[in-house]
Structure formats: structure tokens, C-alpha cells
Protein backbone atom coordinates (compact mmCIF):
# COMPACT_ATOMS: atom_id res chain seq x y z
CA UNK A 1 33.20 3.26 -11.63
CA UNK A 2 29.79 2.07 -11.04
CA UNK A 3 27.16 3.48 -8.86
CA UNK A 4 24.18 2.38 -6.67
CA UNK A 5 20.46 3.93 -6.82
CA UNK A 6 18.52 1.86 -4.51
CA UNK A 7 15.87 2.18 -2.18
CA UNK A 8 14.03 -0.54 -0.14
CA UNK A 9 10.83 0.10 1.33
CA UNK A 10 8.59 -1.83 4.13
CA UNK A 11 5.03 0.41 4.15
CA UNK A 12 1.59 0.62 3.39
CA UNK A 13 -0.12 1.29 0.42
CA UNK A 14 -1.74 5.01 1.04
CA UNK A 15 -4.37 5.07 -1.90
CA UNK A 16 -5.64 2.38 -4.47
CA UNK A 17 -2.73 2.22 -7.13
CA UNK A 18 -3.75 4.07 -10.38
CA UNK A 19 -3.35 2.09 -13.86
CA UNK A 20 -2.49 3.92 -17.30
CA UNK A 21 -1.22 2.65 -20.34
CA UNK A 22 1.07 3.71 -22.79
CA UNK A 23 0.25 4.26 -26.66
CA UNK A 24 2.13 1.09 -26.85
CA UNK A 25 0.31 -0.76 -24.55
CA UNK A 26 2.73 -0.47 -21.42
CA UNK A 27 0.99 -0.71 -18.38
CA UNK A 28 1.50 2.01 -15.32
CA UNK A 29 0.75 1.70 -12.10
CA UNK A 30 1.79 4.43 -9.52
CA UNK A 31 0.51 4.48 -5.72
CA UNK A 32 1.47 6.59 -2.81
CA UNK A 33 3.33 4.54 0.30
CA UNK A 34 3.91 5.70 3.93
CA UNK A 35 6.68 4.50 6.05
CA UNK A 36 6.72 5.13 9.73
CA UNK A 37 8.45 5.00 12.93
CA UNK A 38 8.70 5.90 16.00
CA UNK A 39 11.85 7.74 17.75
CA UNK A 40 12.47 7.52 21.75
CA UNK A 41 9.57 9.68 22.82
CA UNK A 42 7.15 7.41 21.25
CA UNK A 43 6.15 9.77 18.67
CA UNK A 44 5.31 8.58 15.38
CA UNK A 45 6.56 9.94 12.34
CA UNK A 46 5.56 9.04 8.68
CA UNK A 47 6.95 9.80 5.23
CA UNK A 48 4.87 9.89 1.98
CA UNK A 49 6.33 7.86 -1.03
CA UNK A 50 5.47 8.20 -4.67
CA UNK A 51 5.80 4.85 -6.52
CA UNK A 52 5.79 3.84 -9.86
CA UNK A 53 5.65 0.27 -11.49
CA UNK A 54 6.13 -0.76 -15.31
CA UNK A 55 4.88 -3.69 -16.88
CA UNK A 56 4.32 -6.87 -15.22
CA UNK A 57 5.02 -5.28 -12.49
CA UNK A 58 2.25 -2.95 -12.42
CA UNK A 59 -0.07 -5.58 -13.78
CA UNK A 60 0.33 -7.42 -10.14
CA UNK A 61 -0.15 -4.07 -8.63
CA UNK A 62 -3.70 -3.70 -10.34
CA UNK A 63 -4.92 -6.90 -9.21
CA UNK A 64 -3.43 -7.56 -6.23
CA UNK A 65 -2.59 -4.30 -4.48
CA UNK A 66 -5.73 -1.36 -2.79
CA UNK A 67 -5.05 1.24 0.21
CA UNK A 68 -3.30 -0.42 3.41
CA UNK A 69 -1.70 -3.31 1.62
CA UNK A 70 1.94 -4.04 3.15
CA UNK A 71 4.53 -3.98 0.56
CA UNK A 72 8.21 -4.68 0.78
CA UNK A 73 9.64 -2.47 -2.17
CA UNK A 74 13.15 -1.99 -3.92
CA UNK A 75 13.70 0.38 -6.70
CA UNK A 76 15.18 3.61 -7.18
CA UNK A 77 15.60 7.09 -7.55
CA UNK A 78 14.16 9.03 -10.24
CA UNK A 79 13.34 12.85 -10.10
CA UNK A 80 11.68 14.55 -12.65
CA UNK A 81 11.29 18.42 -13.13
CA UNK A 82 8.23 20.27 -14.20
CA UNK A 83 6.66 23.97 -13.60
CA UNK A 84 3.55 24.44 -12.12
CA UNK A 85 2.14 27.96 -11.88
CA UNK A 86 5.29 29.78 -12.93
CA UNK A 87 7.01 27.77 -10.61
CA UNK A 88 10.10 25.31 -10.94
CA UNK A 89 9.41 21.96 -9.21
CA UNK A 90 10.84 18.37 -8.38
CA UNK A 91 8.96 15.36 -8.32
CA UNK A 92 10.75 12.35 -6.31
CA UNK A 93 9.44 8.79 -7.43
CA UNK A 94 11.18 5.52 -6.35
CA UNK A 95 10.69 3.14 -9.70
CA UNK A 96 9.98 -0.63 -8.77
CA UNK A 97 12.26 -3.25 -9.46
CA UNK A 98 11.45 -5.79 -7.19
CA UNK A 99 8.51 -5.90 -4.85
CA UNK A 100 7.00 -8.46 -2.57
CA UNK A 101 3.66 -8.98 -0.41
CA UNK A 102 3.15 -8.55 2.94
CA UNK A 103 -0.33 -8.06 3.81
CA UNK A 104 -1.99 -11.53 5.70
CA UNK A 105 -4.00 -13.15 3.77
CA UNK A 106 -4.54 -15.68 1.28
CA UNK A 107 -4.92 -13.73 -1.60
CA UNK A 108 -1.51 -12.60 -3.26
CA UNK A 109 0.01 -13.35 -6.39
CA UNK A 110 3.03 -15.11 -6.89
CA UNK A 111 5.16 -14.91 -9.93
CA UNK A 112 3.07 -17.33 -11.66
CA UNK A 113 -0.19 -15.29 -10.56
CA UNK A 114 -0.95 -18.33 -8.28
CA UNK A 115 -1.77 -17.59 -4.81
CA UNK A 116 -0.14 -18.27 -2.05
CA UNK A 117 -1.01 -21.75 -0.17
CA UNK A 118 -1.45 -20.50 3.43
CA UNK A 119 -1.22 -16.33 2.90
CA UNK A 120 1.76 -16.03 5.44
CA UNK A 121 5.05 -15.80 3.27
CA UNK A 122 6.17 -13.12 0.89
CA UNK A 123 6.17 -13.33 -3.10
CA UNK A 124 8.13 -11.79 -5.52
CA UNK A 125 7.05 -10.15 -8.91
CA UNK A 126 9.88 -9.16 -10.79
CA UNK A 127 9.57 -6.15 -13.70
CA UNK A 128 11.41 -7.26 -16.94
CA UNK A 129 14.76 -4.56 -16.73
CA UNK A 130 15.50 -1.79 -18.74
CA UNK A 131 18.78 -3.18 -20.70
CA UNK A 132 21.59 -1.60 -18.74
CA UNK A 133 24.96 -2.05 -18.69
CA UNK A 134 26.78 -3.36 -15.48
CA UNK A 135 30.07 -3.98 -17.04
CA UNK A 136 33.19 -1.98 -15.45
CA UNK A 137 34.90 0.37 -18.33
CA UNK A 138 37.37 1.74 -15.89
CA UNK A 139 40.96 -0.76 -15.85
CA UNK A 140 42.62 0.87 -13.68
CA UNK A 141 40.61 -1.12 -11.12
CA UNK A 142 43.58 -3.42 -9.15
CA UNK A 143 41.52 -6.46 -8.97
């Protein structure tokens, strides 16, 4: 049986995306996101989002992205335990694997690292995949 870990995001960038690199030479980027809305009352509520980016990915993100850029994100899942002070904790980061820009403006990267021609359409950046496996194993599937 296969299963689904997605997430898709529309938010704003809450702090200037943070770059580190691997021994290897991977590049990091991680970034905090909010999302908001509003329920009948008018009152606004926002959640906090850790992100992380890999690779080409994150490469975009360190030119391209700072604090209130819009972002349409997908990704998923990943939590990660660690103790701090004694105490057991769980980190909760959504991993990008596809990711375009929303802010106005003329200067975002495409694909290419081109910018856009008039600032007012999306573009993609797309993180070269982990190798994964999306083949069925179960036969017993009817169809």
C-alpha cells in the first residue's frame, strides 16, 4: 500500500532563511513561515512553520527569498526527536519539494535563475528527489 506525506503551504516568510552546508557541500536553507486566517468573528489566527530546503532548492531560497516573502510551498512531514534540558522533545519541519514565488515584484528566479518578465506569475524551483520507490509491492490490489 502506498502512503501520502504532503503538505502545501501559501504564507510568508517569518525571518531571513538561514544557509548551512554540509561537509559535502550540500546546501541548507531553513526559514520559519506563518499561515493565517481568519474564522467568522474576524479574528485572526496564525501558525508558525519550520521549513527546510536541500540543494537547489535552498540555493533559490538564499538568493531569492528574506522576511515577508510569499511562498507557495509543498513538502512534507518530518519530525525529529531530541532532549533539551533533561527533557524529551519533537521538532516538526515540513521538507520542500516543490516551491513557488509569490511576492510582486520583478525579481524572482525561475528554474533557469532568470527572472520573471513582468513579476506577476509564479515560478517553480524544483529540489532534485531523494531516490524513492513509488512502485506498488502489494498484488492483491484488483486493478
Amino acid at each position: 500500500m502506498k502512503s501520502i506525506n504532503k503538505v502545501t503551504l501559501i504564507g510568508a516568510v517569518g525571518r531571513d532563511p538561514e544557509m548551512r552546508y554540509t561537509a559535502a557541500g550540500m546546501a541548507i536553507a531553513s526559514f520559519s513561515m506563518a499561515t493565517s486566517k481568519k474564522n467568522k468573528d474576524k479574528e485572526e489566527t496564525t501558525q508558525w512553520h519550520n521549513i527546510v530546503a536541500f540543494q537547489k532548492t535552498a540555493e533559490l531560497i538564499e538568493q531569492y527569498v528574506k522576511k515577508g516573502s510569499k511562498l507557495y510551498i509543498e513538502g512534507e512531514l518530518q519530525y525529529q526527536e531530541y532532549e533539551k534540558d533533561g527533557i524529551k522533545k519533537i521538532a516538526t519541519k515540513i521538507v520542500v519539494n516543490d516551491m513557488s514565488f509569490l511576492s510582486d515584484g520583478g525579481n524572482q528566479a525561475s528554474t533557469q535563475g532568470k527572472k520573471t518578465a513582468s513579476g506577476s506569475g509564479t515560478s517553480r524551483a524544483k529540489p532534485q528527489p531523494a531516490p524513492v520507490s513509488d512502485e506498488f509491492e502489494d498484488d492483491s490490489i484488483p486493478f
